[in-house]
Every structure is written in structure tokens, then in C-alpha cells.
Protein backbone atom coordinates (compact mmCIF):
# COMPACT_ATOMS: atom_id res chain seq x y z
CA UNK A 1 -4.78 -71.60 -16.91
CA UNK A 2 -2.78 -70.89 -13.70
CA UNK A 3 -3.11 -68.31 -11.40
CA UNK A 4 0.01 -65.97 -13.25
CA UNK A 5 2.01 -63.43 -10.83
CA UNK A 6 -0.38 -60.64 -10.67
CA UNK A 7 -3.19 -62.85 -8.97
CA UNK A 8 -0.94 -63.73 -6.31
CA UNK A 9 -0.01 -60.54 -5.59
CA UNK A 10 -4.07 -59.60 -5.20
CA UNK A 11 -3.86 -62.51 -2.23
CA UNK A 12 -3.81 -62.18 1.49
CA UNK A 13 -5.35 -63.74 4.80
CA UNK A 14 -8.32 -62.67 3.87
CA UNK A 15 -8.91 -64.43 0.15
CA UNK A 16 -9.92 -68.10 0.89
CA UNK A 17 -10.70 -69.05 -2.11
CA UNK A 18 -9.89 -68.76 -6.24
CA UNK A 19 -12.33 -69.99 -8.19
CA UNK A 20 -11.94 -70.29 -11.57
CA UNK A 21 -14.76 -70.13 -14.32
CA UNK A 22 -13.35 -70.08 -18.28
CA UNK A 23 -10.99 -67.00 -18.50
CA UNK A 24 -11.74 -64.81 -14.98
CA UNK A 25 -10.66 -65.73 -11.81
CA UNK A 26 -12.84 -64.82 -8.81
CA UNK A 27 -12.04 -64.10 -5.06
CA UNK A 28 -14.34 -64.10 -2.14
CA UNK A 29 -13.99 -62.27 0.97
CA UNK A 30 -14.80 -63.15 4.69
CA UNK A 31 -16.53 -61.68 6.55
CA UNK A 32 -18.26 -59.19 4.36
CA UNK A 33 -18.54 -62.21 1.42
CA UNK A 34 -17.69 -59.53 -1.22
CA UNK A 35 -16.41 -60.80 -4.91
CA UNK A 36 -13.78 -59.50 -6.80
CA UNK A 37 -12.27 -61.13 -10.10
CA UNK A 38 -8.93 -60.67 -11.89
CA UNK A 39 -9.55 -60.41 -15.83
CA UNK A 40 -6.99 -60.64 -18.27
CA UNK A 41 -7.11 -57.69 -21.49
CA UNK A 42 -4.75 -58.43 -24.28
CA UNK A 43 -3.72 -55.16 -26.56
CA UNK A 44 -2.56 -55.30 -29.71
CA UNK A 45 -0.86 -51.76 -29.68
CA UNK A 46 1.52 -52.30 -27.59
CA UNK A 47 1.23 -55.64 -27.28
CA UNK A 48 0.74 -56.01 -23.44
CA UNK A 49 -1.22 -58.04 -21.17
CA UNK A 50 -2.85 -56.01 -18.15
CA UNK A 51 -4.49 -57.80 -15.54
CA UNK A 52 -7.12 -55.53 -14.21
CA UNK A 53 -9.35 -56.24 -10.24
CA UNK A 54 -12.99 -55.28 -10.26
CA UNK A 55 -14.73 -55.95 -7.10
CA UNK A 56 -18.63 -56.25 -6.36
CA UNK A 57 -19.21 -55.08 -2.85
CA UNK A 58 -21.25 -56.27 -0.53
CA UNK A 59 -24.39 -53.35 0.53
CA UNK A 60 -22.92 -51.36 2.96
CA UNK A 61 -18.75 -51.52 1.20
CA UNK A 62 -17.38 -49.79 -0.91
CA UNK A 63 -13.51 -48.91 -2.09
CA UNK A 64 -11.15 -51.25 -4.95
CA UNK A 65 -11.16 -53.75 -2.56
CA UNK A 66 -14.20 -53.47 -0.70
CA UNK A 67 -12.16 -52.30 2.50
CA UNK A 68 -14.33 -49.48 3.22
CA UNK A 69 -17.55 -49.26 5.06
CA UNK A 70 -19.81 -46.63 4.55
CA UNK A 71 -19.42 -45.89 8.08
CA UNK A 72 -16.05 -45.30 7.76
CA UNK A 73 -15.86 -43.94 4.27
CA UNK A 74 -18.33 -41.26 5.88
CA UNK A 75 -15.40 -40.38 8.40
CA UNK A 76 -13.19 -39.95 6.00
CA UNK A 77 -14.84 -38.37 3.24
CA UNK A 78 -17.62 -36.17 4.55
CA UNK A 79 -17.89 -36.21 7.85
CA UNK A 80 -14.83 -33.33 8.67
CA UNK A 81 -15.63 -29.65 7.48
CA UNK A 82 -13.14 -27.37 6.62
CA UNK A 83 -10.57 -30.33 5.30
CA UNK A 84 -10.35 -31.79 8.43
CA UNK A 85 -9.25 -35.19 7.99
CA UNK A 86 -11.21 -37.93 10.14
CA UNK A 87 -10.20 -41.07 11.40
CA UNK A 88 -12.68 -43.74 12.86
CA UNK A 89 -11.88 -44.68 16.56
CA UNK A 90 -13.22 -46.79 18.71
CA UNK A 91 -15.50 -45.50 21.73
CA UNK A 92 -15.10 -47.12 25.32
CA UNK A 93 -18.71 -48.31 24.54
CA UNK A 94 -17.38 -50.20 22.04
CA UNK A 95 -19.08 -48.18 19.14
CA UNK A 96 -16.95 -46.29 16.10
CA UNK A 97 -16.68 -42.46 16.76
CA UNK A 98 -15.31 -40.35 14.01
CA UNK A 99 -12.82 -38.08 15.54
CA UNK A 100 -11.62 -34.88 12.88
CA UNK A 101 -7.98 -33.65 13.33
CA UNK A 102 -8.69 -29.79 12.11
CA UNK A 103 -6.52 -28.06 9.75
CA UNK A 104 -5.22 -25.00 11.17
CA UNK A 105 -7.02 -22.01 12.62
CA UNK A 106 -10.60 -24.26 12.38
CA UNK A 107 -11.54 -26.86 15.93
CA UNK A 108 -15.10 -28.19 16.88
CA UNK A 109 -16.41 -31.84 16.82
CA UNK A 110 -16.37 -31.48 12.91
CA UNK A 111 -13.76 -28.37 12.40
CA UNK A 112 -17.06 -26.48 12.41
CA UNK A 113 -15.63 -23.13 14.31
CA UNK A 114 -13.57 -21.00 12.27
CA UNK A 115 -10.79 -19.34 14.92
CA UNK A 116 -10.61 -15.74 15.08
CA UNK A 117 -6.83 -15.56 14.64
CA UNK A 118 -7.22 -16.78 11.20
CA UNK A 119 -7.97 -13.31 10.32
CA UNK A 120 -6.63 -11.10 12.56
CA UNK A 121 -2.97 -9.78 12.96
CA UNK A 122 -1.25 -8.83 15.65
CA UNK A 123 2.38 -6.58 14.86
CA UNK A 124 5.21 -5.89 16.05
CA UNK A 125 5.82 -9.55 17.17
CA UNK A 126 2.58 -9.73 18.79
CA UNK A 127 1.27 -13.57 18.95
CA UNK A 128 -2.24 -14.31 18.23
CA UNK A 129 -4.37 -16.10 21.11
CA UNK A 130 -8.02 -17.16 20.65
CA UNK A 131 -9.13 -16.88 23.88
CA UNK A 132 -12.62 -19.44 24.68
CA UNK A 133 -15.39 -17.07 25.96
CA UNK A 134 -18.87 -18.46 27.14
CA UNK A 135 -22.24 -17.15 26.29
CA UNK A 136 -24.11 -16.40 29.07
CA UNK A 137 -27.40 -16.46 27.35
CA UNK A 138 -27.60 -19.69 25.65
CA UNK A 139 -24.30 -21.53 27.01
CA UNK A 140 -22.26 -21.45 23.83
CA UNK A 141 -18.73 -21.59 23.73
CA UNK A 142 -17.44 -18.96 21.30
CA UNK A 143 -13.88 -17.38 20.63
CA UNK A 144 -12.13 -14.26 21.19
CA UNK A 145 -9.05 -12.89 19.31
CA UNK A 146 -6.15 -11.46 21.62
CA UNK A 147 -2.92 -10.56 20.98
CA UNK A 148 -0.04 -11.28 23.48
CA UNK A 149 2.32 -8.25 23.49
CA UNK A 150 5.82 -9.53 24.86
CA UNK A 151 8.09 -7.09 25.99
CA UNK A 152 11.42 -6.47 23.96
CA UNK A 153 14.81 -5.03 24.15
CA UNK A 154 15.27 -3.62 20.59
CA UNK A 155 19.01 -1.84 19.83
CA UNK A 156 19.09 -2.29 23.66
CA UNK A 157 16.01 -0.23 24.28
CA UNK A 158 13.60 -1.75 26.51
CA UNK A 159 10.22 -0.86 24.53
CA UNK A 160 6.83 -2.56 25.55
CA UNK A 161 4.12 -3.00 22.98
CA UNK A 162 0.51 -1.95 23.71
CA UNK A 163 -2.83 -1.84 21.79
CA UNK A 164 -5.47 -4.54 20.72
CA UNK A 165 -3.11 -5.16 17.62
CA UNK A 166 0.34 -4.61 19.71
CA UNK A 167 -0.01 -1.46 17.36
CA UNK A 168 1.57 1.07 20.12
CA UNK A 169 4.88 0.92 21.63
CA UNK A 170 6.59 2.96 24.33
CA UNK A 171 9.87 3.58 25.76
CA UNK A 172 10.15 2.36 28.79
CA UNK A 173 13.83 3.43 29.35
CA UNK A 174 16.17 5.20 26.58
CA UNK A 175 19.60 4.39 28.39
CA UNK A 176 20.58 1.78 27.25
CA UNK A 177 20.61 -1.55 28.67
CA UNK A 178 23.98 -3.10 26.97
CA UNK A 179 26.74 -0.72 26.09
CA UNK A 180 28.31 -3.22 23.49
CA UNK A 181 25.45 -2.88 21.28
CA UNK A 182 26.26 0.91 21.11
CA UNK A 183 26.37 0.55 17.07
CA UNK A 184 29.57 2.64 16.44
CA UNK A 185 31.28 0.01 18.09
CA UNK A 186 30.51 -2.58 15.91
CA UNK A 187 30.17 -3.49 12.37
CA UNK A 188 26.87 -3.93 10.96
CA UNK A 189 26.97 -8.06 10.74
CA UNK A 190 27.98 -8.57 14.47
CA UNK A 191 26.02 -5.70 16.00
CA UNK A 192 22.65 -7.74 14.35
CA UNK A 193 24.44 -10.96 15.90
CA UNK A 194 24.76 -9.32 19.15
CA UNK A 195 22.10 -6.92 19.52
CA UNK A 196 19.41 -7.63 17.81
CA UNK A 197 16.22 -10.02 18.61
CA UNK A 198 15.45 -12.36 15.48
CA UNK A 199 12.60 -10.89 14.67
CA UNK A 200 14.53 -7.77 13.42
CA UNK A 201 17.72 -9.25 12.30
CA UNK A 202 17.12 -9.47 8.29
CA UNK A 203 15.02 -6.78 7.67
CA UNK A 204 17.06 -3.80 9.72
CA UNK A 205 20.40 -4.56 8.52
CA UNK A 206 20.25 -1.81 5.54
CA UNK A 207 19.45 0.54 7.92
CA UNK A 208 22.13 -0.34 10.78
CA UNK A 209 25.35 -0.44 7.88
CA UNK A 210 23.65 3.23 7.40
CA UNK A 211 23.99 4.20 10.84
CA UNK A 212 27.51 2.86 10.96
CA UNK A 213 28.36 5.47 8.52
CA UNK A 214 27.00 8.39 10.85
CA UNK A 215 29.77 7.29 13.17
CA UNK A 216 32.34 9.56 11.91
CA UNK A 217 34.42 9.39 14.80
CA UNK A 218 34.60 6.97 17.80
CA UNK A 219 31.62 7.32 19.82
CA UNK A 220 32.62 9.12 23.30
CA UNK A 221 29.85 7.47 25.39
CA UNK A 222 28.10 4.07 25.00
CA UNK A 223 25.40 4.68 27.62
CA UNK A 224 23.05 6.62 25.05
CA UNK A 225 22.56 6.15 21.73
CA UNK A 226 22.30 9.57 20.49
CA UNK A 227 25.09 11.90 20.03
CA UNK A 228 24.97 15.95 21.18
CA UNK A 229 21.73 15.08 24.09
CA UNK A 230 19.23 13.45 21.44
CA UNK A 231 16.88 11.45 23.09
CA UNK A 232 16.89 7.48 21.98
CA UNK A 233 13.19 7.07 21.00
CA UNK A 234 11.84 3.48 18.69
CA UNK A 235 9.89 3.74 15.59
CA UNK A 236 7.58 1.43 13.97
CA UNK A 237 8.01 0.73 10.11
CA UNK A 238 6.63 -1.45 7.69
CA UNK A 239 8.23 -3.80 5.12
CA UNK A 240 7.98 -4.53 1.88
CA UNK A 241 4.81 -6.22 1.74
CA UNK A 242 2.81 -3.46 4.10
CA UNK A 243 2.28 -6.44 6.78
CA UNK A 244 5.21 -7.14 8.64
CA UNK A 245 6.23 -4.05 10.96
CA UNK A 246 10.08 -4.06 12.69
CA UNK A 247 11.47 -1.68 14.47
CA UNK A 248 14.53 0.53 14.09
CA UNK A 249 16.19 3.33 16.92
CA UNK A 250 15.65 6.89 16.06
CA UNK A 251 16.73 9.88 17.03
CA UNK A 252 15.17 13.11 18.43
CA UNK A 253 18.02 15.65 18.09
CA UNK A 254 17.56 18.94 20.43
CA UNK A 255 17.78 22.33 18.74
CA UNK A 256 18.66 22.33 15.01
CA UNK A 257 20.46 18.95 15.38
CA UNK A 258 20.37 16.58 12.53
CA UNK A 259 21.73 13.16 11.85
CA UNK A 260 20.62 9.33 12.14
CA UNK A 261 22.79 9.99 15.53
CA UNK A 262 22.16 13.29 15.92
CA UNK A 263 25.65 13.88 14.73
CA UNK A 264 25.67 17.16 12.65
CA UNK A 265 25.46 20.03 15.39
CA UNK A 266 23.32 23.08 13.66
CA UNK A 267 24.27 26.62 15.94
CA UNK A 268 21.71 28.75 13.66
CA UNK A 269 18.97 28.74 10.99
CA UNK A 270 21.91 30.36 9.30
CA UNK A 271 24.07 27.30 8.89
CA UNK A 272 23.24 24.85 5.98
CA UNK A 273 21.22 21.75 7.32
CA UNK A 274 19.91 18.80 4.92
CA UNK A 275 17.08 20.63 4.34
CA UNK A 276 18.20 23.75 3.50
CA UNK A 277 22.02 23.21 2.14
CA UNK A 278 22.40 27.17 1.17
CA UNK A 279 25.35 28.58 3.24
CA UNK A 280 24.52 31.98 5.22
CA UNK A 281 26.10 34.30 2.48
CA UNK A 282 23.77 32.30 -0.19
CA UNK A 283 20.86 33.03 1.84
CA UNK A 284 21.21 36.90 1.89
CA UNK A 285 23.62 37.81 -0.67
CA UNK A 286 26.96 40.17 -0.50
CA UNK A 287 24.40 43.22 0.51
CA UNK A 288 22.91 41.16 4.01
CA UNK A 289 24.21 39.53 7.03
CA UNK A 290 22.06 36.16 8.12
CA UNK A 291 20.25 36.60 11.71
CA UNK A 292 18.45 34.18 13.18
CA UNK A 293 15.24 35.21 14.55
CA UNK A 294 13.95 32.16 16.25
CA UNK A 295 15.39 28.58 16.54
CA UNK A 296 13.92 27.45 12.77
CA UNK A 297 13.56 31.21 11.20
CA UNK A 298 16.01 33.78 10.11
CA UNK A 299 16.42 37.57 8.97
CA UNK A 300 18.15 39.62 6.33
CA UNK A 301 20.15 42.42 8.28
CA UNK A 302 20.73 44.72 4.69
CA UNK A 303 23.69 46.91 4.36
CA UNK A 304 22.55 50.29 3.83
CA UNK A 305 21.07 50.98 0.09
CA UNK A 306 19.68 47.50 0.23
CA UNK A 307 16.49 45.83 0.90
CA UNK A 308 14.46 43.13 0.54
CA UNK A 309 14.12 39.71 2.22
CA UNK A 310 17.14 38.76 0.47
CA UNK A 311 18.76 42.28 0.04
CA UNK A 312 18.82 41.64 -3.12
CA UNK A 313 16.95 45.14 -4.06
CA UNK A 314 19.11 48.26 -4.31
CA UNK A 315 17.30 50.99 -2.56
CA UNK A 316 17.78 54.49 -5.00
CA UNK A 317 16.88 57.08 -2.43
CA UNK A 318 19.31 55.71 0.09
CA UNK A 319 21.80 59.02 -1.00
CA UNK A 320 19.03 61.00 -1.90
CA UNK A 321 19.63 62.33 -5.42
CA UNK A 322 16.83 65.28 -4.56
CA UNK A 323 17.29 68.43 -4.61
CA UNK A 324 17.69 69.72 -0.91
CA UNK A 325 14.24 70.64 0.41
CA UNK A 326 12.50 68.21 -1.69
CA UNK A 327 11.84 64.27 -0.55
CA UNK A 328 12.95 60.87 -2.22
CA UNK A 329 10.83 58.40 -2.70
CA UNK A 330 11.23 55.16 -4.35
CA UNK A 331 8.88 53.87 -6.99
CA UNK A 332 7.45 50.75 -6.30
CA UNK A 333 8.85 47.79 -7.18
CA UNK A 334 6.78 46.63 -9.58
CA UNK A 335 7.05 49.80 -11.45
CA UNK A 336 11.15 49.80 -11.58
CA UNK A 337 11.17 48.49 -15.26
CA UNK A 338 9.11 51.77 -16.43
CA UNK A 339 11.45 54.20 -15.05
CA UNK A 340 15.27 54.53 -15.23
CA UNK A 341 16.31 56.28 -12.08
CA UNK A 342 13.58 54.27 -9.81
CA UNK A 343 13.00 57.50 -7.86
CA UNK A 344 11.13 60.21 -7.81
CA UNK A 345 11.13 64.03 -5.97
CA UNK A 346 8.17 65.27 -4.28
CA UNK A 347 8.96 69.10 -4.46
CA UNK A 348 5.89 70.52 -2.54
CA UNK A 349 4.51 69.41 1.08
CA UNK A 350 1.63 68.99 -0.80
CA UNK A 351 2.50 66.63 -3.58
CA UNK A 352 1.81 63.25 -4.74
CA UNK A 353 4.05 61.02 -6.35
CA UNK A 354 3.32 60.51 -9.87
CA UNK A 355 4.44 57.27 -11.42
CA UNK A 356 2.09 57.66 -14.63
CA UNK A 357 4.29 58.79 -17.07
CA UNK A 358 6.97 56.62 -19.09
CA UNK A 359 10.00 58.17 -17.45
CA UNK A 360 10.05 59.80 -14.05
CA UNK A 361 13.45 62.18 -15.03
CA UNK A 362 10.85 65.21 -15.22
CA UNK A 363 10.52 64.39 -11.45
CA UNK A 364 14.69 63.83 -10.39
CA UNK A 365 14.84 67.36 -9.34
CA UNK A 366 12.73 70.45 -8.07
CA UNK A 367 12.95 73.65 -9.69
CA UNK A 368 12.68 76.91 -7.51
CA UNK A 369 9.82 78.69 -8.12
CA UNK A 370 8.98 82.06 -7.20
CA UNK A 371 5.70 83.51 -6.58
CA UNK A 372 4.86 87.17 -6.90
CA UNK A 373 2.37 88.49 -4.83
CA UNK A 374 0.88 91.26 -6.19
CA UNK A 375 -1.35 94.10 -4.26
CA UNK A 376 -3.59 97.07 -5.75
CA UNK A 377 -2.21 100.21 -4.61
């Protein structure tokens, strides 16, 4: 029997001799003088031949081949924490060192040390340093998380990011820095081209095409951002998945102003705003006339016969329906339903309204009474 296709393929530099003994043909290896044999298996179903390598390795070998030591199967294998892979080098003593190649976030002879960044964010673009601090006490180099805060011009807004966590920002200057990337002066795609820093390009575009759309005229000025004085200010959001923070411009508007740009000029708490769309006349009614009383508060000025804080309530004893002599008053609101005229006539200096009764029309009017005085003689 001749050595068939498969055994040749099995042979290299290293095989110096076949040697065959009834079906099996053996190898053997120098230097480490391990065996291996090719064996023949014949199946019925299918009917294939497979030609199948076992080696016996020499004490101290080991893989299909016998082509690893247990020195450097121990590198490889077990040696590495953290699946760090190791390769065997050789030391300029001439000895085998086992040097680990750590997976991210992990270093240490073995990938031993677990990095603090691996566990710690930084936002708002912030990147993630582990900084090497020594132990004073026993020598032991340990690390610290830090988070490098780089400076950024966002809408053209320099802002600078501060905190452990780059958490806080602040505005160093509202003008802004570039008056092309005034966003009424571009469309939504090229003002992100143009104006935006990468790190905020695909997640503020929504927001910017809604902005365009507050530009309802040319804009007048591109040295602020805000329209009618608002003051260009950056806010931090989140997105979708409550990790990543970007940031997008935003507008405080002076007085009553509203708007993404400050764009809808409010002269009153009378006028509609978003928040409160009712005109002035649906505010206080036909009977009232809208009066602002501070910067976010109003009044009801009522014509006369009308009260309430809408003047919505008719006031009965505004044309006083008493007889002369006698006084009007009005029966409490939460009476009105009981009586029809919603009045009643206090006759004498000494009387008290009565609101008992079902009706007060024994009340609508005084009747003169006379008093006899009457003396003995």
C-alpha cells in the first residue's frame, strides 16, 4: 500500500520518516520525537474513505500535531485575563516571555486592571482619559477616570463644557462667530454642512428644518441669532437612547416674546400667545375690556352692570330697582338660582338682608309705614 494523497499532504521538513506497519502509516517528529499515524476508515453509508491523523505527544506537547508546548499553550490559553490574547516572545535573556495584547478598556502584565473609562461617560463630546495615579502608601499604580472637555463652536456659538462628566456648558459669547451660519439663510441640509460640528450633524437636523420655518421673512441681521433682542443661549438634550446628549441654540425672548427665534412679538398678556391662544375679547367677554396688570397677568375692566373676573355676571342693583330711601343689595351668587330678581331691598337702617325664603319679590320694594305715636292726655 502506497502512501495515497492525503499522507503527503500531512508531510513537511519536519517528518523524516514513514514507516509502515500492516494498514497505518506512522510519522516521527524531530526534535520532540513525537508519533503521529494516518489511518484509513472505510464507510459504507456513503461510501467514502476518510483518512484521519492522531498524534501521541511527547510529555510536555500537546495540539493535532504536537506543535504546542505547554509553555506556550499556557500563553495562549490561560495565561491572559480578561480575553487578552498572548503571544510567546522571546526575552533578551534568551528565555520565552508571554506578552498579553489586552482587549479594550483592560492593560496590566496579564490584562489584570480593569480601566476606569470602561464605565464611565463623559457627554457632550467629552473624551474619556484614564489618567495613571500612584499610591503613595504602598507604591501601586492605579487609574483615574477624566474627561477631556474640548471647547466647541455649536450654531456658531462658542460654548465650553465644564463638570467631571462635561455635564455643564456655558456661553462664552452669544454673537455669533460666522454670520453665514445665521440659519434663515440657509436651508436645513447645507446649514448642517456648513455650520455644524459632526458630532451634531444627524441628530439636530429635525430641529434646524423647524427653525427654518420660524424664518418667516428674511432675517434683518446675521450677527445674532435671535430675532426682537432674545439672547442666543445653548441647551443640552438627550437622544433617543437617554445616553448621547447634543446640543441645539435656544432662545430667551425678552418680555412676552415667543418663538424658536423669538419671532412672534407679544405687546400684552392680552394678546393670544401659544399658551394662551384666547384673543382679548375671548378673555373678558362683550361686558369687559382686557388690562394688563403686570407683564404675565391681566384684569377685567367691566362695563357698568357687570362683574366678575370675566364680567361675565350681570350685576342687578347696578339701576337700583329700590324704592328711593331704601338700599340694593345683590344676593349672593350662589343663591341667584333661588330667587328671580337676584336683589333684594333693605327698607330700614336697621335691617338685614334676608335670603331665606324661596323668592325674594316680598323684598323688591319698601312700603311706607307710618307710626302713630300716641300720648295720655
Amino acid at each position: 500500500m502506497e502512501k495515497n494523497e492525503d499522507m503527503q499532504n500531512f508531510t513537511d521538513t519536519k517528518v523524516i520518516q514513514w514507516v509502515r506497519y500492516e494498514y497505518v502509516y506512522y510519522m516521527y517528529f524531530r526534535p520532540r520525537e513525537s508519533c503521529c499515524f494516518l489511518l484509513n476508515e472505510f464507510h459504507e453509508s456513503p461510501r467514502i474513505n476518510l483518512s484521519i491523523l492522531r498524534c501521541w505527544c511527547r510529555q510536555g506537547f500537546t495540539g493535532s500535531l504536537c506543535e504546542y508546548s505547554e509553555e506556550l499553550r499556557e500563553c495562549e490559553q490561560d495565561y491572559c485575563l480578561h480575553k487578552g490574547v498572548g503571544k510567546l516572545m522571546n526575552s533578551t535573556d534568551g528565555t520565552a516571555e508571554c506578552d498579553c495584547q489586552c482587549q479594550e478598556h483592560h492593560t496590566g502584565k496579564r490584562c489584570e486592571i480593569v480601566l476606569p473609562c470602561k464605565d464611565y461617560s463623559c457627554f457632550n463630546g467629552g473624551v474619556c482619559m484614564n489618567e495613571p495615579v500612584m499610591n503613595n502608601t504602598d507604591g501601586e499604580l492605579t487609574y483615574k477616570a477624566r474627561c477631556n472637555c474640548p471647547p466647541r463652536n455649536i450654531y456658531g456659538v462658542a460654548i465650553n463644557f465644564e463638570g467631571e462628566q462635561c455635564e455643564r456648558l456655558t456661553v462664552v459669547d452669544n454673537e455669533r462667530i460666522h454670520d453665514e451660519c445665521f440659519p434663515c439663510r440657509k436651508n436645513a441640509k447645507n446649514y448642517a454642512i456648513d455650520c455644524l460640528d459632526k458630532y451634531t450633524q444627524n441628530t439636530a437636523l429635525g430641529y434646524m428644518e423647524e427653525i427654518l420655518k420660524a424664518c418667516g421673512k428674511p432675517c434683518e441681521s446675521a450677527a445674532r441669532f435671535c430675532l426682537n433682542g432674545g439672547l442666543c443661549n445653548a441647551e443640552g438634550r438627550l437622544d433617543d437612547d437617554n445616553r448621547t446628549s447634543y446640543i441645539i441654540p435656544v432662545c430667551q425672548c425678552v418680555g412676552l416674546d415667543e418663538g424658536i427665534l423669538c419671532e412672534r412679538h407679544v405687546n400684552s398678556p392680552c394678546d393670544a400667545t401659544t399658551y394662551d391662544p384666547r384673543t382679548p375679547e375671548e378673555k373678558c367677554g362683550e361686558h369687559g375690556t382686557c388690562v394688563g396688570k403686570t407683564m404675565h397677568d391681566y384684569v377685567c375692566d367691566c362695563y357698568g352692570g357687570w362683574t366678575g373676573e370675566k364680567c361675565d355676571i350681570e350685576e342687578p342693583c347696578y339701576n337700583n330697582a329700590c324704592s328711593p330711601g331704601s338700599l340694593c343689595v345683590s344676593v349672593p351668587i350662589e343663591q341667584r338660582e333661588k330667587y328671580s330678581l337676584g336683589y333684594t331691598c333693605l327698607c330700614a337702617i336697621n335691617q338685614d338682608p334676608d335670603f331665606t325664603g324661596s323668592n325674594n319679590s316680598i323684598f323688591a320694594s319698601c312700603i311706607t309705614e307710618i307710626t302713630v305715636l300716641v300720648t295720655s292726655a
